[in-house]
N, C-alpha and C. Protein backbone atom coordinates (compact mmCIF):
# COMPACT_ATOMS: atom_id res chain seq x y z
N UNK A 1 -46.40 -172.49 -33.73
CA UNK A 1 -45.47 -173.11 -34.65
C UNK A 1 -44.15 -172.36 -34.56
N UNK A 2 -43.37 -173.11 -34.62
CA UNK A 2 -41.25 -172.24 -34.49
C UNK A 2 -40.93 -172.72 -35.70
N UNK A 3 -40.39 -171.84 -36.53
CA UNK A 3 -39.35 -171.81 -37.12
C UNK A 3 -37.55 -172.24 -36.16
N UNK A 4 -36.86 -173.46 -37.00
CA UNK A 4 -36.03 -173.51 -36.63
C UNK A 4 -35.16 -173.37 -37.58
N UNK A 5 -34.15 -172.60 -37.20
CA UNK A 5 -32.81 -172.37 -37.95
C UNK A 5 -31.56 -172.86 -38.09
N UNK A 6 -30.61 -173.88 -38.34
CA UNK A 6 -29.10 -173.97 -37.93
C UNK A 6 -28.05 -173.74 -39.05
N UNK A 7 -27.27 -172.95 -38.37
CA UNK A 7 -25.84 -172.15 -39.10
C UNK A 7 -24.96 -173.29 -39.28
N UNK A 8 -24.74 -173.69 -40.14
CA UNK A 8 -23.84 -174.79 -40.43
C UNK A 8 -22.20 -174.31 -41.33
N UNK A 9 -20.98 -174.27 -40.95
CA UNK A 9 -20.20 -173.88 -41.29
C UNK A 9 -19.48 -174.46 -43.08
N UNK A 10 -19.43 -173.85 -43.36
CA UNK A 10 -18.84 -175.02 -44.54
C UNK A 10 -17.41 -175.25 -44.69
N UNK A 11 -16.53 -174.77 -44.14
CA UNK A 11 -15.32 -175.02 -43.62
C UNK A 11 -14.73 -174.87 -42.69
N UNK A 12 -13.95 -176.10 -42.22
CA UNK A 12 -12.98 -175.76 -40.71
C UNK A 12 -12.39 -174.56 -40.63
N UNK A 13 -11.67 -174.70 -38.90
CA UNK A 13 -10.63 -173.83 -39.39
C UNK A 13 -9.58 -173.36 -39.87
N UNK A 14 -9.65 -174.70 -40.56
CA UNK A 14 -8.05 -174.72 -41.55
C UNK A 14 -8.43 -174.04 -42.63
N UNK A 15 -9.74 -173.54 -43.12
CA UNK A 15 -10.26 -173.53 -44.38
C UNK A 15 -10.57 -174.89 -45.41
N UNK A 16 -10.28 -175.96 -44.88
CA UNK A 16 -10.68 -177.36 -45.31
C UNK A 16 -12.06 -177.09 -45.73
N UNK A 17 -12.79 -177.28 -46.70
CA UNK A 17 -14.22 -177.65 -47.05
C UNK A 17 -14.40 -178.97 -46.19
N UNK A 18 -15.67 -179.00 -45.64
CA UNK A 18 -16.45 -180.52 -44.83
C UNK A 18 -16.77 -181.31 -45.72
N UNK A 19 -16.73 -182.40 -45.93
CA UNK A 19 -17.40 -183.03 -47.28
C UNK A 19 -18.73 -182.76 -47.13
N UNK A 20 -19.65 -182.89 -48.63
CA UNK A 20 -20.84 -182.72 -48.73
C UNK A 20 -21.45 -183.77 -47.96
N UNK A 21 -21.07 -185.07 -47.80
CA UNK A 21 -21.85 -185.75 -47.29
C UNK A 21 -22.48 -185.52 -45.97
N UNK A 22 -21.56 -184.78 -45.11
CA UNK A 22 -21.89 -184.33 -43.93
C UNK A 22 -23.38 -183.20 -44.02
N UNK A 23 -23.54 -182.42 -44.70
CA UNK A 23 -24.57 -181.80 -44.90
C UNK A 23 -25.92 -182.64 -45.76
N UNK A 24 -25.36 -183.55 -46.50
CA UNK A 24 -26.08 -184.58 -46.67
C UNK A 24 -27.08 -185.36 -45.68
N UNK A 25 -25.93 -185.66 -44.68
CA UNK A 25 -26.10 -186.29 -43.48
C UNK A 25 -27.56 -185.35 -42.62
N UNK A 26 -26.88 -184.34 -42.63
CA UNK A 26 -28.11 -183.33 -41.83
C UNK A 26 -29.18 -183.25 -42.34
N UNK A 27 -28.73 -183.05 -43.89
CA UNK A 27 -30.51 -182.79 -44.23
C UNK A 27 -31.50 -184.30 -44.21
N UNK A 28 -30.89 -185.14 -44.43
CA UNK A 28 -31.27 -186.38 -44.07
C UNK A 28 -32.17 -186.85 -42.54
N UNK A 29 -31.56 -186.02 -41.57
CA UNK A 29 -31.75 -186.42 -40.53
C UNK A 29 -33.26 -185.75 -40.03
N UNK A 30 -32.81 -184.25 -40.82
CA UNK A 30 -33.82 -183.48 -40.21
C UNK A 30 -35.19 -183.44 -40.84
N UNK A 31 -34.89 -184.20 -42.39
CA UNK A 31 -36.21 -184.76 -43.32
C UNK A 31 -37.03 -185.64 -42.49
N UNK A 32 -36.37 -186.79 -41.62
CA UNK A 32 -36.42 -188.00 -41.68
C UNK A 32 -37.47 -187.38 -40.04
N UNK A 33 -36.95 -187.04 -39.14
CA UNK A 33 -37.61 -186.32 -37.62
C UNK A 33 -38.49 -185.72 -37.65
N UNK A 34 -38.44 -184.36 -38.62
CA UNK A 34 -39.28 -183.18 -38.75
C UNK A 34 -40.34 -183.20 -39.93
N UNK A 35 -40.22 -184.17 -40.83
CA UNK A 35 -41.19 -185.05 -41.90
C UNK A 35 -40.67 -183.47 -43.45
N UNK A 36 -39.48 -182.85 -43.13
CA UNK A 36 -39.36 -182.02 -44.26
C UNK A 36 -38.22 -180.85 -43.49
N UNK A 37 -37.66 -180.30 -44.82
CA UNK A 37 -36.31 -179.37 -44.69
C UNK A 37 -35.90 -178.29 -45.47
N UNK A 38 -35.56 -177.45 -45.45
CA UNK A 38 -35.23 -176.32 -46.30
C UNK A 38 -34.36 -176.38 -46.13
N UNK A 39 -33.14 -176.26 -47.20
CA UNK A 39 -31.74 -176.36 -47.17
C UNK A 39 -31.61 -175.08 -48.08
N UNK A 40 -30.37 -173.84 -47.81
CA UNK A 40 -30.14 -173.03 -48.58
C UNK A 40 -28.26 -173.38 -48.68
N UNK A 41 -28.25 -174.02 -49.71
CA UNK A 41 -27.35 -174.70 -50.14
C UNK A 41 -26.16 -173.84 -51.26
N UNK A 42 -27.04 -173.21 -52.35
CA UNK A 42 -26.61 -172.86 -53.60
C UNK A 42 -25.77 -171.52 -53.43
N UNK A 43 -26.15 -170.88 -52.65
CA UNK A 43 -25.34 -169.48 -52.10
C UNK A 43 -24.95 -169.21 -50.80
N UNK A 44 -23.87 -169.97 -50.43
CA UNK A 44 -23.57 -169.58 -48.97
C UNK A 44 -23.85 -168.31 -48.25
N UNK A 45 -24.43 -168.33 -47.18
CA UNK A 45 -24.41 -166.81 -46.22
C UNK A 45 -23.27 -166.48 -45.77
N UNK A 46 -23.16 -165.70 -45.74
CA UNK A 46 -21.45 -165.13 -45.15
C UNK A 46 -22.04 -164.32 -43.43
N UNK A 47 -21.24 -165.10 -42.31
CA UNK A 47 -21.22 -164.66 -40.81
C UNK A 47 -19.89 -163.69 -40.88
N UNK A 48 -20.31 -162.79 -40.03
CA UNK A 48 -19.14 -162.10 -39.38
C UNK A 48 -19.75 -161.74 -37.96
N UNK A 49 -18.16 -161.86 -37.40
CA UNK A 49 -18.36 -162.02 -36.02
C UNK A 49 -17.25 -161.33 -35.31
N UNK A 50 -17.29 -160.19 -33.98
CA UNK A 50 -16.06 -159.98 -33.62
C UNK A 50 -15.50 -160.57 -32.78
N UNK A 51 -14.22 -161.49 -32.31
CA UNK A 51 -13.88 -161.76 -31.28
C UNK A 51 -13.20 -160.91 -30.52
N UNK A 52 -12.95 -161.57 -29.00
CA UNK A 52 -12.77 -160.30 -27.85
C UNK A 52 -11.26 -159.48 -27.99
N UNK A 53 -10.77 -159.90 -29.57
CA UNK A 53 -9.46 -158.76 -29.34
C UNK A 53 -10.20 -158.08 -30.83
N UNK A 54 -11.72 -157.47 -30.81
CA UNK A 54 -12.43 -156.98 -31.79
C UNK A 54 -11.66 -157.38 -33.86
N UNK A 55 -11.39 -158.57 -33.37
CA UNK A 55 -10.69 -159.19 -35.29
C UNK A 55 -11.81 -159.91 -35.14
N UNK A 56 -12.17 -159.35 -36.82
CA UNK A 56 -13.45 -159.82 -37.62
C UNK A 56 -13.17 -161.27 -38.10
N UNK A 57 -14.31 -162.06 -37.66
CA UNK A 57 -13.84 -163.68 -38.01
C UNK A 57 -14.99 -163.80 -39.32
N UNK A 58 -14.97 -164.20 -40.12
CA UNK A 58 -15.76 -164.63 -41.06
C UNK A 58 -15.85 -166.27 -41.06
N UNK A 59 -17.14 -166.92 -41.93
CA UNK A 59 -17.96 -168.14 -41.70
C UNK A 59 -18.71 -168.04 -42.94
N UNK A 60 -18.37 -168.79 -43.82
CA UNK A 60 -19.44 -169.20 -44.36
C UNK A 60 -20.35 -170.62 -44.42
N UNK A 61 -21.51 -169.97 -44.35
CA UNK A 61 -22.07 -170.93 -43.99
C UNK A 61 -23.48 -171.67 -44.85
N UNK A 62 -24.18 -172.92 -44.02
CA UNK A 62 -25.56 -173.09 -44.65
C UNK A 62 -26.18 -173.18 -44.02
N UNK A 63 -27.60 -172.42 -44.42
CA UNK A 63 -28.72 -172.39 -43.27
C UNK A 63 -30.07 -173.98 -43.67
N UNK A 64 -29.96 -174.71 -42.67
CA UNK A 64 -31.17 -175.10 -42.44
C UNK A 64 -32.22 -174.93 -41.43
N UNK A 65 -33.55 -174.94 -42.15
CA UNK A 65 -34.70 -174.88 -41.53
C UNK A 65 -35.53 -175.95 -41.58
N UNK A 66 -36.07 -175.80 -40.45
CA UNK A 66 -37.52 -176.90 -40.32
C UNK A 66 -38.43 -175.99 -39.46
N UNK A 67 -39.43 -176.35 -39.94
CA UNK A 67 -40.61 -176.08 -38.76
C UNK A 67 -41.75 -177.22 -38.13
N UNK A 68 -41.49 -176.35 -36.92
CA UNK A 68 -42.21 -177.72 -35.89
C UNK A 68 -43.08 -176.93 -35.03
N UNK A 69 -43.93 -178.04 -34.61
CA UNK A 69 -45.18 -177.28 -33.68
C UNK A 69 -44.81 -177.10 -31.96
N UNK A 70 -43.68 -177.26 -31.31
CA UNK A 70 -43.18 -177.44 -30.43
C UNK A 70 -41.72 -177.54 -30.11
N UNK A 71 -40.94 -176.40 -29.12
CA UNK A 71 -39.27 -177.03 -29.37
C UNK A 71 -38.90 -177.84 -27.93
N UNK A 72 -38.62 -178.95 -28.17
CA UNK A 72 -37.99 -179.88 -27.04
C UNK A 72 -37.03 -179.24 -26.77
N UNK A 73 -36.20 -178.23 -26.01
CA UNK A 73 -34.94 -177.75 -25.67
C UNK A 73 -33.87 -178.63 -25.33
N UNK A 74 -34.17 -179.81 -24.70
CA UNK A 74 -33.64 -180.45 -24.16
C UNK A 74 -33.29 -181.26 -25.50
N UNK A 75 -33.39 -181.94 -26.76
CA UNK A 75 -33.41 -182.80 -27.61
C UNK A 75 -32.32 -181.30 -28.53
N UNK A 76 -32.73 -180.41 -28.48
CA UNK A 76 -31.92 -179.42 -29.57
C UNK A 76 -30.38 -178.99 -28.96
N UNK A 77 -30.60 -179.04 -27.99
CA UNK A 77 -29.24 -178.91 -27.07
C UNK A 77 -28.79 -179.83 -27.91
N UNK A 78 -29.15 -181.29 -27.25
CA UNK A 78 -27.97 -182.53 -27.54
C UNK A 78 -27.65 -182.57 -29.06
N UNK A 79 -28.73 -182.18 -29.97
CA UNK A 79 -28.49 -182.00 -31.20
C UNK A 79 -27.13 -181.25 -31.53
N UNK A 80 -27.68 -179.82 -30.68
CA UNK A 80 -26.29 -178.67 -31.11
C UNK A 80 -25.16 -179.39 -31.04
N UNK A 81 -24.96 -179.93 -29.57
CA UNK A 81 -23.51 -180.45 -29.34
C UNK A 81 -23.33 -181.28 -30.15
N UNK A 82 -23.75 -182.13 -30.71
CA UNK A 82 -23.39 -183.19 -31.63
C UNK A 82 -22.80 -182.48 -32.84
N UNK A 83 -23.94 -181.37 -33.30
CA UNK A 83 -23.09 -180.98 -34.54
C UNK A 83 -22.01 -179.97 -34.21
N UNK A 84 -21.38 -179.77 -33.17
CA UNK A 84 -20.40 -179.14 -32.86
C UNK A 84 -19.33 -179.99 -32.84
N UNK A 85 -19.36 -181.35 -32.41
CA UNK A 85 -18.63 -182.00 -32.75
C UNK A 85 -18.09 -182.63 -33.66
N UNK A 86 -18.92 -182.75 -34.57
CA UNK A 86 -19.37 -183.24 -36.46
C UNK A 86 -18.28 -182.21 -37.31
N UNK A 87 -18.51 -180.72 -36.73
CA UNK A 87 -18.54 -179.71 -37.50
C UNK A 87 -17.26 -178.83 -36.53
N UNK A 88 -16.50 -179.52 -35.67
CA UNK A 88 -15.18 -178.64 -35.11
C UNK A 88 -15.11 -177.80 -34.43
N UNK A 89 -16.54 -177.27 -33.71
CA UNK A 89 -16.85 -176.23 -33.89
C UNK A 89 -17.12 -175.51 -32.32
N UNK A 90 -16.73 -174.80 -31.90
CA UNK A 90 -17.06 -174.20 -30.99
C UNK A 90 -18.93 -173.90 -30.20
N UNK A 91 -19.10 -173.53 -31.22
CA UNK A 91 -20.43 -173.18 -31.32
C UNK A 91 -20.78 -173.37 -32.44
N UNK A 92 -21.75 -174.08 -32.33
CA UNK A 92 -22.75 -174.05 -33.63
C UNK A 92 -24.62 -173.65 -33.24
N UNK A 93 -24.63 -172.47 -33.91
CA UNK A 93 -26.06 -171.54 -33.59
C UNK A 93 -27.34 -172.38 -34.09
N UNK A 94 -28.11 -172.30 -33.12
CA UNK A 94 -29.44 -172.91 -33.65
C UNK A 94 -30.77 -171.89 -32.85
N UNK A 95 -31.62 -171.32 -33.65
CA UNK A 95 -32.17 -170.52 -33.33
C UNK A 95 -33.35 -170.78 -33.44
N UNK A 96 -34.86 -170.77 -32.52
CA UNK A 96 -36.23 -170.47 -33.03
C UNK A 96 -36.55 -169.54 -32.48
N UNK A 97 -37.84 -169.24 -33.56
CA UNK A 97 -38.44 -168.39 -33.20
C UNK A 97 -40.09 -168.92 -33.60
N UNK A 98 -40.85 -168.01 -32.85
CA UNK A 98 -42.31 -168.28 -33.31
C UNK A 98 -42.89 -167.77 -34.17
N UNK A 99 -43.61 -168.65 -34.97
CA UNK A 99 -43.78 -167.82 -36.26
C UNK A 99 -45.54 -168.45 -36.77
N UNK A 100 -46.42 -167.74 -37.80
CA UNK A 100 -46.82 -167.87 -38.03
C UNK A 100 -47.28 -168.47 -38.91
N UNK A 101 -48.61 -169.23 -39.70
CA UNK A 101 -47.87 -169.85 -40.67
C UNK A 101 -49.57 -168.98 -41.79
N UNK A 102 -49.39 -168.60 -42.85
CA UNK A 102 -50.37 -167.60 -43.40
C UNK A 102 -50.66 -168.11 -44.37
């Protein structure tokens, strides 16, 4: 079983907030595929990151999770890019790992 993770930004880089619906949109999607979702919504995580002239970029963000018994790589790719495009974004992180379930 994987735990999956994605870093979802909550503002451009203008500092614009995304509308909620857009995260709406996600958790929707990933209810609807993965049959359920963890959204950590109520307290943004704060990213920091250095870029290559070492200035600290900050991100806040929202994490969703799902877990699934298998990762299609090929289906999470096209996912990523999509929400990179959704979301402005250079990169948008999506991470599994294997995990247990107890």
């Amino acid at each position: 079983m994987y735990l999956v993770q994605i870093l979802l930004p909550l503002y451009d880089n203008q500092q614009t907030p995304f509308p909620r619906a857009e995260f709406d949109n996600v958790r929707a999607e990933l209810t609807e595929l993965f049959g359920g979702v963890t959204a950590f919504v109520r307290s943004p995580a704060v990213g920091l990151w250095k870029e290559g002239d070492e200035r600290v970029t900050r991100d806040d963000v929202i994490l969703f999770q799902v877990t699934i018994e298998s990762v299609d790589r090929g289906w999470w790719s096209q996912y990523r890019e999509a929400l990179e495009k959704r979301f402005q974004q250079d990169e948008v992180l999506i991470l599994a790992t294997e995990v247990e379930k107890l």
